[in-house]
Protein backbone atom coordinates (compact mmCIF):
# COMPACT_ATOMS: atom_id res chain seq x y z
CA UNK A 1 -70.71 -19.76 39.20
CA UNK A 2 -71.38 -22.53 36.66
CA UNK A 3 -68.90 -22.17 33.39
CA UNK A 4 -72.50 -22.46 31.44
CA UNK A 5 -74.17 -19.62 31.68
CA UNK A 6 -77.39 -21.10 29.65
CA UNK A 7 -77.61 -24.91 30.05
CA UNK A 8 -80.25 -24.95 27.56
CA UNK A 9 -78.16 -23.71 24.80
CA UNK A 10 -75.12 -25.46 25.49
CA UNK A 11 -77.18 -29.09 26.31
CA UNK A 12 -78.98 -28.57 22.41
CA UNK A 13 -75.35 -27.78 21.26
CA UNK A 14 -73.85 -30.71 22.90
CA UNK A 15 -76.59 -33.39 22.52
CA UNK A 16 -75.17 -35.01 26.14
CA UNK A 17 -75.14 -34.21 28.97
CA UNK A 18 -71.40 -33.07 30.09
CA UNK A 19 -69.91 -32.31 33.79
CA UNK A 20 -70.78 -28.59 33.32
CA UNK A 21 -74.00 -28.53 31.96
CA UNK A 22 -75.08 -30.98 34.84
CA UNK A 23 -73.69 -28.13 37.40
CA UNK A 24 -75.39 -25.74 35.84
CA UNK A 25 -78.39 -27.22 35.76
CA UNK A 26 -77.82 -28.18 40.00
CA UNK A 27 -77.11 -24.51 40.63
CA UNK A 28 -80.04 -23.08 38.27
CA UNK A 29 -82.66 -26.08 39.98
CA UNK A 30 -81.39 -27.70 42.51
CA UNK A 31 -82.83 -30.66 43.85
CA UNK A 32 -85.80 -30.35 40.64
CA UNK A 33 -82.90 -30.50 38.26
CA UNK A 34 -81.44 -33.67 39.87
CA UNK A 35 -84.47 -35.32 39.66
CA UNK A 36 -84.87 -34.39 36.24
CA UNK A 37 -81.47 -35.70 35.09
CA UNK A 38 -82.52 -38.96 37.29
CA UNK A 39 -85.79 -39.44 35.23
CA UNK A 40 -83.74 -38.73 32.03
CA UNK A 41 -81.08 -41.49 32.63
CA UNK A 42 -83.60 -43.96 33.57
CA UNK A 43 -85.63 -43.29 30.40
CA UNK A 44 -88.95 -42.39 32.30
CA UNK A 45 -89.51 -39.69 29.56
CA UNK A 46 -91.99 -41.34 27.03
CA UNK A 47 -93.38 -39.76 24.04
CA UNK A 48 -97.04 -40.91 22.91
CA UNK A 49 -98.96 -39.55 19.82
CA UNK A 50 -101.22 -37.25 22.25
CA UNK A 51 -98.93 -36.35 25.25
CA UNK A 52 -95.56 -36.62 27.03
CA UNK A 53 -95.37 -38.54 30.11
CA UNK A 54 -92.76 -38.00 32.88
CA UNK A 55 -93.11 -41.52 34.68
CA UNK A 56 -92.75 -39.86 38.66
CA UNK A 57 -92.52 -41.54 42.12
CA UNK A 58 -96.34 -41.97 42.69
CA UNK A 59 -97.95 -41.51 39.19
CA UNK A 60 -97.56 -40.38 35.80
CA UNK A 61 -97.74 -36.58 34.46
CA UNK A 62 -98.25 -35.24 31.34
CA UNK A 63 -96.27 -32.35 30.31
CA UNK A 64 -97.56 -29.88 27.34
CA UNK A 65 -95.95 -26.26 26.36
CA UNK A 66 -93.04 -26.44 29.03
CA UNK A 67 -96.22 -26.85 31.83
CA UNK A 68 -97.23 -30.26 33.73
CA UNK A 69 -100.18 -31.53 35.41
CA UNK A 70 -98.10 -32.24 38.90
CA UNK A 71 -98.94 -30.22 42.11
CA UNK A 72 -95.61 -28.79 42.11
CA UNK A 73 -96.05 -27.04 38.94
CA UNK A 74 -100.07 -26.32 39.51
CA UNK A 75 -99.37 -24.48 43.03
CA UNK A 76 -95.43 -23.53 43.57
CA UNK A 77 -94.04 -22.63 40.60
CA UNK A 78 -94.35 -19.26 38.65
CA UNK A 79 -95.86 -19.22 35.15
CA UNK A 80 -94.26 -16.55 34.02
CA UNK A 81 -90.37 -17.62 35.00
CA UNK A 82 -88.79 -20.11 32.94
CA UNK A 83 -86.14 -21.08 35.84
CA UNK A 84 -89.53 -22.15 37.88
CA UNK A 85 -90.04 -25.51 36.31
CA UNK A 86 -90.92 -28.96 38.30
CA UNK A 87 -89.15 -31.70 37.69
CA UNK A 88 -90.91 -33.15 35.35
CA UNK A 89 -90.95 -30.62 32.75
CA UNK A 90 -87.19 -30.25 32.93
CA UNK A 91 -86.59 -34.16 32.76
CA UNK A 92 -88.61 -33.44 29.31
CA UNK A 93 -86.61 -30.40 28.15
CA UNK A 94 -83.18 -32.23 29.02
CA UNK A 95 -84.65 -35.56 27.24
CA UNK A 96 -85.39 -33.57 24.30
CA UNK A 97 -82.31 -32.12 23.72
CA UNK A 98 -79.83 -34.94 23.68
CA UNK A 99 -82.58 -37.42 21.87
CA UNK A 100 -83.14 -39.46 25.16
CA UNK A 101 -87.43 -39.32 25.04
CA UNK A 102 -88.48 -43.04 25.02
CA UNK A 103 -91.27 -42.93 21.67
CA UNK A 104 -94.27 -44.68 21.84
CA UNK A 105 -96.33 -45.20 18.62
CA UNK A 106 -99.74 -45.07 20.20
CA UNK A 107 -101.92 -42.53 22.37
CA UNK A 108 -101.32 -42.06 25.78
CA UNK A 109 -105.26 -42.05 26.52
CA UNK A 110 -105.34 -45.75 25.00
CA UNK A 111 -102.48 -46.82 27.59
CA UNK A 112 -103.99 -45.25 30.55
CA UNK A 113 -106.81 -47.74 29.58
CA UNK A 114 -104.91 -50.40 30.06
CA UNK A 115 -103.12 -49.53 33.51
C-alpha cells in the first residue's frame, strides 16, 4: 500500500510530481497511469480556447468534464467510478495540477483545420 492514500490531493498540494504520488498513481491505474505521467512529461497536454487535447499514439483526443473521446473511455471504462479513467483524462488531471498543460491561444477546431 501506497503512503498516499489520495494522489489527487496530495499531487494539488505538492504541485510535482514526487516518488510517492507516482506509486500511487501505478497502484490506483496501472499501466493508464504510466501513460498518463508519460504524456505529462512530454508536454502532450495542450490547452486550446474550446477543448483539451491529449496528443496519443495514433491521434488526438479531446477531454471535457474528466471524460474523453478515446475508445477506451467510450467502451471500457465506468462512468460512474472516478478510479476508471483512460489515459488521457488522467495525463490531463495530473497536468493540471502541477501547472504542466501546454496553452494554446487559439481554438482547437481552427488547428484541426490545418492538420
Amino acid at each position: 500500500m501506497s503512503e498516499v492514500d489520495d494522489w489527487r490531493a496530495a499531487l494539488a498540494k505538492a504541485g510535482e510530481l514526487r516518488p510517492a504520488i507516482v506509486t500511487a498513481i501505478l497502484e490506483v491505474h496501472d499501466d493508464r497511469g504510466g501513460k498518463a505521467i508519460d504524456a505529462v512529461s512530454e508536454q502532450r497536454v495542450k490547452q486550446y480556447r474550446d477543448f483539451t487535447v491529449v496528443v496519443g499514439y495514433e491521434s488526438e483526443y479531446v477531454v471535457e468534464d474528466g471524460g474523453c473521446t478515446c475508445k477506451d473511455s467510450q467502451y471500457n471504462l465506468a462512468d460512474d467510478d472516478p478510479d476508471e479513467k483512460c489515459w488521457h483524462a488522467l495525463a490531463v488531471e495530473i497536468a493540471e495540477r502541477i501547472d504542466a498543460v501546454d496553452h494554446h491561444d487559439m481554438w482547437y477546431s481552427d488547428v484541426r483545420d490545418f492538420v
